[in-house]
N, C-alpha and C. Protein backbone atom coordinates (compact mmCIF):
# COMPACT_ATOMS: atom_id res chain seq x y z
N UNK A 1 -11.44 62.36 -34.90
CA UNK A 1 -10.35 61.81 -35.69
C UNK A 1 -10.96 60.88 -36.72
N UNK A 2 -10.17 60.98 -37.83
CA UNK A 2 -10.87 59.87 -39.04
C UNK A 2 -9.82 59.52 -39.82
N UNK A 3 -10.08 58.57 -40.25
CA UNK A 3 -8.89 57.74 -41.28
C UNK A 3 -8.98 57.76 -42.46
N UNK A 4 -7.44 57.64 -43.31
CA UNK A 4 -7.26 57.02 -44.42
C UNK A 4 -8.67 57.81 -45.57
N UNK A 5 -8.69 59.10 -45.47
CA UNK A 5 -8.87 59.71 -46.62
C UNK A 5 -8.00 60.39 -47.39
N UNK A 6 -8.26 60.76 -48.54
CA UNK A 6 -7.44 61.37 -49.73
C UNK A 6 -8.37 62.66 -49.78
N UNK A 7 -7.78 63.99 -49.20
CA UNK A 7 -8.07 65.50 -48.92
C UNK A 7 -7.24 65.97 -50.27
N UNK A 8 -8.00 66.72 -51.57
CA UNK A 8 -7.29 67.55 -51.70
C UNK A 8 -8.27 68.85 -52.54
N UNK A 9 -7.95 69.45 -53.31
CA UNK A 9 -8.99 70.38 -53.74
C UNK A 9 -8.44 71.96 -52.92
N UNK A 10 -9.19 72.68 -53.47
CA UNK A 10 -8.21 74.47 -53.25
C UNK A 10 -9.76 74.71 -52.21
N UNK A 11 -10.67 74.18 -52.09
CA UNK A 11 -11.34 74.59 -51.09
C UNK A 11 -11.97 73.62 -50.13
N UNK A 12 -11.94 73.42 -48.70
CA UNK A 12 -12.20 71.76 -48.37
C UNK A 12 -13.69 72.47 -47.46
N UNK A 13 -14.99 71.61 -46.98
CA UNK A 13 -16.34 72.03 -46.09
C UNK A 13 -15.79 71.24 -45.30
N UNK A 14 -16.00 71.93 -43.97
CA UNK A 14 -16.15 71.38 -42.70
C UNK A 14 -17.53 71.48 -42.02
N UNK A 15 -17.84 70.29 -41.75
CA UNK A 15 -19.48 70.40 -40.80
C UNK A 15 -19.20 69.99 -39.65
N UNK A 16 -20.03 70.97 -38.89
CA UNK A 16 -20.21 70.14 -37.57
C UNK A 16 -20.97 70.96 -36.67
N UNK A 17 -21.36 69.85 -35.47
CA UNK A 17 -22.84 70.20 -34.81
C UNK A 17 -22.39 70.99 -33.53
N UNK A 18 -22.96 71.79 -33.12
CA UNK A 18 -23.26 72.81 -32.07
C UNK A 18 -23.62 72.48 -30.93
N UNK A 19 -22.84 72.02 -29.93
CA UNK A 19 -23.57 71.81 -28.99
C UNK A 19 -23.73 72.58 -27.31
N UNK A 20 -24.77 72.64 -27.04
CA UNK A 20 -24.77 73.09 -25.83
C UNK A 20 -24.74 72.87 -24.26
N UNK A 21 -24.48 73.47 -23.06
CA UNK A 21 -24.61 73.34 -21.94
C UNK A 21 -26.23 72.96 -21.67
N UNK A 22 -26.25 72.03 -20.38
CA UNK A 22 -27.75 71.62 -19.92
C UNK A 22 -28.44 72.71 -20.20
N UNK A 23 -27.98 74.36 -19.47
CA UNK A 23 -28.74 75.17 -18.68
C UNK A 23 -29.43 75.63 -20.15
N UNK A 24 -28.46 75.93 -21.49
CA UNK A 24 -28.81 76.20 -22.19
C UNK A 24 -30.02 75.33 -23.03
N UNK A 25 -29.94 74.11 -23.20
CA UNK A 25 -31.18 73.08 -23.49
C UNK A 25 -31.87 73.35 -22.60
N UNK A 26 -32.11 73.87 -21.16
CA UNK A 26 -33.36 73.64 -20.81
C UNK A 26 -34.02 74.88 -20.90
N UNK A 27 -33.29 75.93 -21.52
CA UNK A 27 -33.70 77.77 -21.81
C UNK A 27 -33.96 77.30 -23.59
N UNK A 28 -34.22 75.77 -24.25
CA UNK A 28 -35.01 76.22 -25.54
C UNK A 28 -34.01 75.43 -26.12
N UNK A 29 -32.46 76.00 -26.44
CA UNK A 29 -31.62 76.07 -27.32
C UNK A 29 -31.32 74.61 -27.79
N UNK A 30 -31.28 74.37 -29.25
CA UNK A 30 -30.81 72.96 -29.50
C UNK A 30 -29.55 72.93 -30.35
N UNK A 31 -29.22 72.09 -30.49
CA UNK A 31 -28.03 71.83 -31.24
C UNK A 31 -28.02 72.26 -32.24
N UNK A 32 -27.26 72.89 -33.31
CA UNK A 32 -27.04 73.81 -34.74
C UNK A 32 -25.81 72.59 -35.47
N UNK A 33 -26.31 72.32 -36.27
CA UNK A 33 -25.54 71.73 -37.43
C UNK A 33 -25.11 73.03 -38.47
N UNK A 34 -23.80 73.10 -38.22
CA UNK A 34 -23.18 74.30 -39.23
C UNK A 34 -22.27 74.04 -40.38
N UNK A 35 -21.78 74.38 -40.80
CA UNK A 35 -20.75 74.26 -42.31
C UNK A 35 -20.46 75.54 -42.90
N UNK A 36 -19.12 75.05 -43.24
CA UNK A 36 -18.21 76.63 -44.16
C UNK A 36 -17.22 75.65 -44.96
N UNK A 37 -17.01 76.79 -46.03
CA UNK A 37 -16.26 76.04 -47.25
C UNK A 37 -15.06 77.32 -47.14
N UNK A 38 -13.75 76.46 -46.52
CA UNK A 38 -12.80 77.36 -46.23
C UNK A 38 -11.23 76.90 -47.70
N UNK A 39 -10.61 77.95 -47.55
CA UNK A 39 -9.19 77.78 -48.47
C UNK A 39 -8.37 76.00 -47.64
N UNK A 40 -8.16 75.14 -48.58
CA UNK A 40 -7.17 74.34 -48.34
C UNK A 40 -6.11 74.97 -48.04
N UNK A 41 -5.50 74.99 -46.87
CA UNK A 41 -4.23 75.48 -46.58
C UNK A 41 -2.99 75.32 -47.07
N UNK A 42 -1.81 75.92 -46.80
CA UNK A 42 -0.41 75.17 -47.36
C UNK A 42 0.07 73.66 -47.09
N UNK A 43 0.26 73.04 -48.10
CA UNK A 43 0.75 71.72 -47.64
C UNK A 43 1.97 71.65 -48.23
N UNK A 44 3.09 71.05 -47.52
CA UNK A 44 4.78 70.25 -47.72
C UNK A 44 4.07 69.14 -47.92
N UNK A 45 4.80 68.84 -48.87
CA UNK A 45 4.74 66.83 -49.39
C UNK A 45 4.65 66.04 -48.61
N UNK A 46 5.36 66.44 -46.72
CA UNK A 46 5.61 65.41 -46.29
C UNK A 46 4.48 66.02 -44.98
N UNK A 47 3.50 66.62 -45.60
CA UNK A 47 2.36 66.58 -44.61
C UNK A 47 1.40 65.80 -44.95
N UNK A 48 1.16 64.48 -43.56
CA UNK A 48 0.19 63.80 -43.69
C UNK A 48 -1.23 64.05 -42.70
N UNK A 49 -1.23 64.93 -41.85
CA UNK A 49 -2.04 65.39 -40.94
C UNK A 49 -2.61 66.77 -41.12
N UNK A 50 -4.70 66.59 -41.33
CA UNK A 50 -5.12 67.41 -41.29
C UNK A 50 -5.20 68.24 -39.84
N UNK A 51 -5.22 69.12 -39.16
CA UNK A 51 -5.98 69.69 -37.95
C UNK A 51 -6.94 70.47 -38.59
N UNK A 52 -7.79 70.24 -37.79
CA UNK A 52 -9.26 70.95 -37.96
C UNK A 52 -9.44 71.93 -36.11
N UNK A 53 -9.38 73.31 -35.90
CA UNK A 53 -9.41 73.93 -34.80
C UNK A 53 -10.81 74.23 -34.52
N UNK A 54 -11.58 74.73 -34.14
CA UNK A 54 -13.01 75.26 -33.62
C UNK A 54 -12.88 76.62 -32.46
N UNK A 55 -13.12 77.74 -33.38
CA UNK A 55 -13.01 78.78 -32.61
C UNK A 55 -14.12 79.45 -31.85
N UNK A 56 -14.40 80.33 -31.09
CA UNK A 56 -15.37 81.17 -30.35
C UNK A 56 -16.12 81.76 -31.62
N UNK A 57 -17.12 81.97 -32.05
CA UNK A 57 -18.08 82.70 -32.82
C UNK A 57 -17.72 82.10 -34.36
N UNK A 58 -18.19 80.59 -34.34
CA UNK A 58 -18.49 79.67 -35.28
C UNK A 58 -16.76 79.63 -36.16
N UNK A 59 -15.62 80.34 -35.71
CA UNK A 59 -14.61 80.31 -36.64
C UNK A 59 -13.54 78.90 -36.53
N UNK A 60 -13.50 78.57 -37.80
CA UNK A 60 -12.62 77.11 -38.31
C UNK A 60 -11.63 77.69 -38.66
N UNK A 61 -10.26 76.79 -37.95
CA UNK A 61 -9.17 76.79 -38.48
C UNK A 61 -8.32 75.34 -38.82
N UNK A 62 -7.53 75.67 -40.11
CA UNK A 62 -7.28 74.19 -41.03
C UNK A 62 -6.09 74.54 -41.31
N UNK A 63 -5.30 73.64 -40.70
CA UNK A 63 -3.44 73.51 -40.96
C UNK A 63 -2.95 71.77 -40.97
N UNK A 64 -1.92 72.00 -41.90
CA UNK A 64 -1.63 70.28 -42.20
C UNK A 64 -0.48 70.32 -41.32
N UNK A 65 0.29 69.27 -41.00
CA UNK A 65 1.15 68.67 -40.46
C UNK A 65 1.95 67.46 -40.76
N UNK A 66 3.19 67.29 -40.45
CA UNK A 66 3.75 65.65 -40.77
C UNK A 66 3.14 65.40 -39.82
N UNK A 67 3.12 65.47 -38.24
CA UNK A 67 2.79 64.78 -37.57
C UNK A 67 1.47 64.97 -36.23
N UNK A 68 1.29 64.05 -35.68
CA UNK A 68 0.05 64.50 -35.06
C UNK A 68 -0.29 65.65 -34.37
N UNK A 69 1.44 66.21 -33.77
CA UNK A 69 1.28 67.28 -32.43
C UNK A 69 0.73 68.23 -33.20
N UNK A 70 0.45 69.28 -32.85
CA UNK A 70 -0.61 70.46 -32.95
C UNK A 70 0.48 71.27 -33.99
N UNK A 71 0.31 71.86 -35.22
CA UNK A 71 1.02 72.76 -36.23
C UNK A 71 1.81 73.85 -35.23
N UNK A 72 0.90 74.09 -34.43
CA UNK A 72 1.35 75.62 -33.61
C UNK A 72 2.13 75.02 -32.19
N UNK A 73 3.26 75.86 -32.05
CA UNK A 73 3.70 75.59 -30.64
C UNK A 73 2.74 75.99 -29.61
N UNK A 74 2.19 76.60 -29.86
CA UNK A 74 1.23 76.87 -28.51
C UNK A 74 -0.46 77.68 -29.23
N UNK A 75 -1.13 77.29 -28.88
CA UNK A 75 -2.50 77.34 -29.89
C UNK A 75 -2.75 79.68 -29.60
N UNK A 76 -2.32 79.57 -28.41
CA UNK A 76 -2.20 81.40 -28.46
C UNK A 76 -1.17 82.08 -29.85
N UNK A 77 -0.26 81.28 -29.55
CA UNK A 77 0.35 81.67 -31.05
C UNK A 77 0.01 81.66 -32.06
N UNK A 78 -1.46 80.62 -32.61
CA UNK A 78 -1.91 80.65 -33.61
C UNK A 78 -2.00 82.06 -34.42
N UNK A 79 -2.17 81.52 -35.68
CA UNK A 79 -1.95 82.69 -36.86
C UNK A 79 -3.50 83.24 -36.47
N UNK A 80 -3.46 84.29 -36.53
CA UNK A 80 -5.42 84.78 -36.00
C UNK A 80 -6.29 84.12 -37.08
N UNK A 81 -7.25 83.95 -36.29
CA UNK A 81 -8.89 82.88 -37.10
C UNK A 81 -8.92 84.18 -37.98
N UNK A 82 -9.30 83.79 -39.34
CA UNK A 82 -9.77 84.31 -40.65
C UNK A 82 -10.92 84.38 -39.99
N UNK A 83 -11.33 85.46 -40.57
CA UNK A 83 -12.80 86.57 -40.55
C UNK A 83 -13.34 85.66 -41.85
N UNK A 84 -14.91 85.37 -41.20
CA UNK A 84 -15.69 84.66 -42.43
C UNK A 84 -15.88 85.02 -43.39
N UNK A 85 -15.74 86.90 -42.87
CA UNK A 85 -16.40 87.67 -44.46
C UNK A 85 -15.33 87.54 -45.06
N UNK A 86 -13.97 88.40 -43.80
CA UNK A 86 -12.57 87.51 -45.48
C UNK A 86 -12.28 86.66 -46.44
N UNK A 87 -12.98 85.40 -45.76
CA UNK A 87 -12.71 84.29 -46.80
C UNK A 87 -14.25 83.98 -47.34
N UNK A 88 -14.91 84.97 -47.80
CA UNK A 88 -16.39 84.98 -48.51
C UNK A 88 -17.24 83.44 -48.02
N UNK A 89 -16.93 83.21 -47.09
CA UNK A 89 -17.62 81.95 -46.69
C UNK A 89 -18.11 82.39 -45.14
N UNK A 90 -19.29 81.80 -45.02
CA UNK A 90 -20.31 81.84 -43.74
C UNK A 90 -20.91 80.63 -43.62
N UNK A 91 -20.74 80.17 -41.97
CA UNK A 91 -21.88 79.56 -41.84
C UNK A 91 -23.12 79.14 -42.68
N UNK A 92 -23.38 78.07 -42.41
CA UNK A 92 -24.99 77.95 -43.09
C UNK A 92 -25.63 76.79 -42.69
């Protein structure tokens, strides 16, 4: 969670680090710092809340809100995670 920024722009980067289970650190694996530059989503005037989601196989999902509870009634209902190649953005 973070405060009191001013989000706007038609494309917003999200970063963030990778982390793993013990078993996996002690088989090598370290943490991956990743980033994608995804579509700013739809916003109503009277949305003041970003969500930022984190899906299975590096996929981000970004929906605004008036308020804190979750955009989606139930996160299975979510609209399906955009395909990276769809939105010409990958990892990096």
């Amino acid at each position: 969670m973070t405060c009191c920024w001013r989000i706007e722009g038609t494309t917003l980067k999200v970063d963030w680090i990778k982390s793993m289970t013990r078993t996996q650190h002690e088989q090598g694996a370290r943490e991956e710092t990743l980033s994608i530059e995804i579509p700013n989503p739809p916003r109503q005037r009277s949305d003041r809340y970003l969500h930022v989601h984190f899906f299975p196989g590096d996929q981000v999902r970004l929906a605004w809100s008036a308020n804190l509870d979750t955009p989606y009634e139930n996160l299975k209902e979510a609209p399906s995670v955009p395909n990276s190649k769809d939105q010409e953005a990958t990892p990096q």
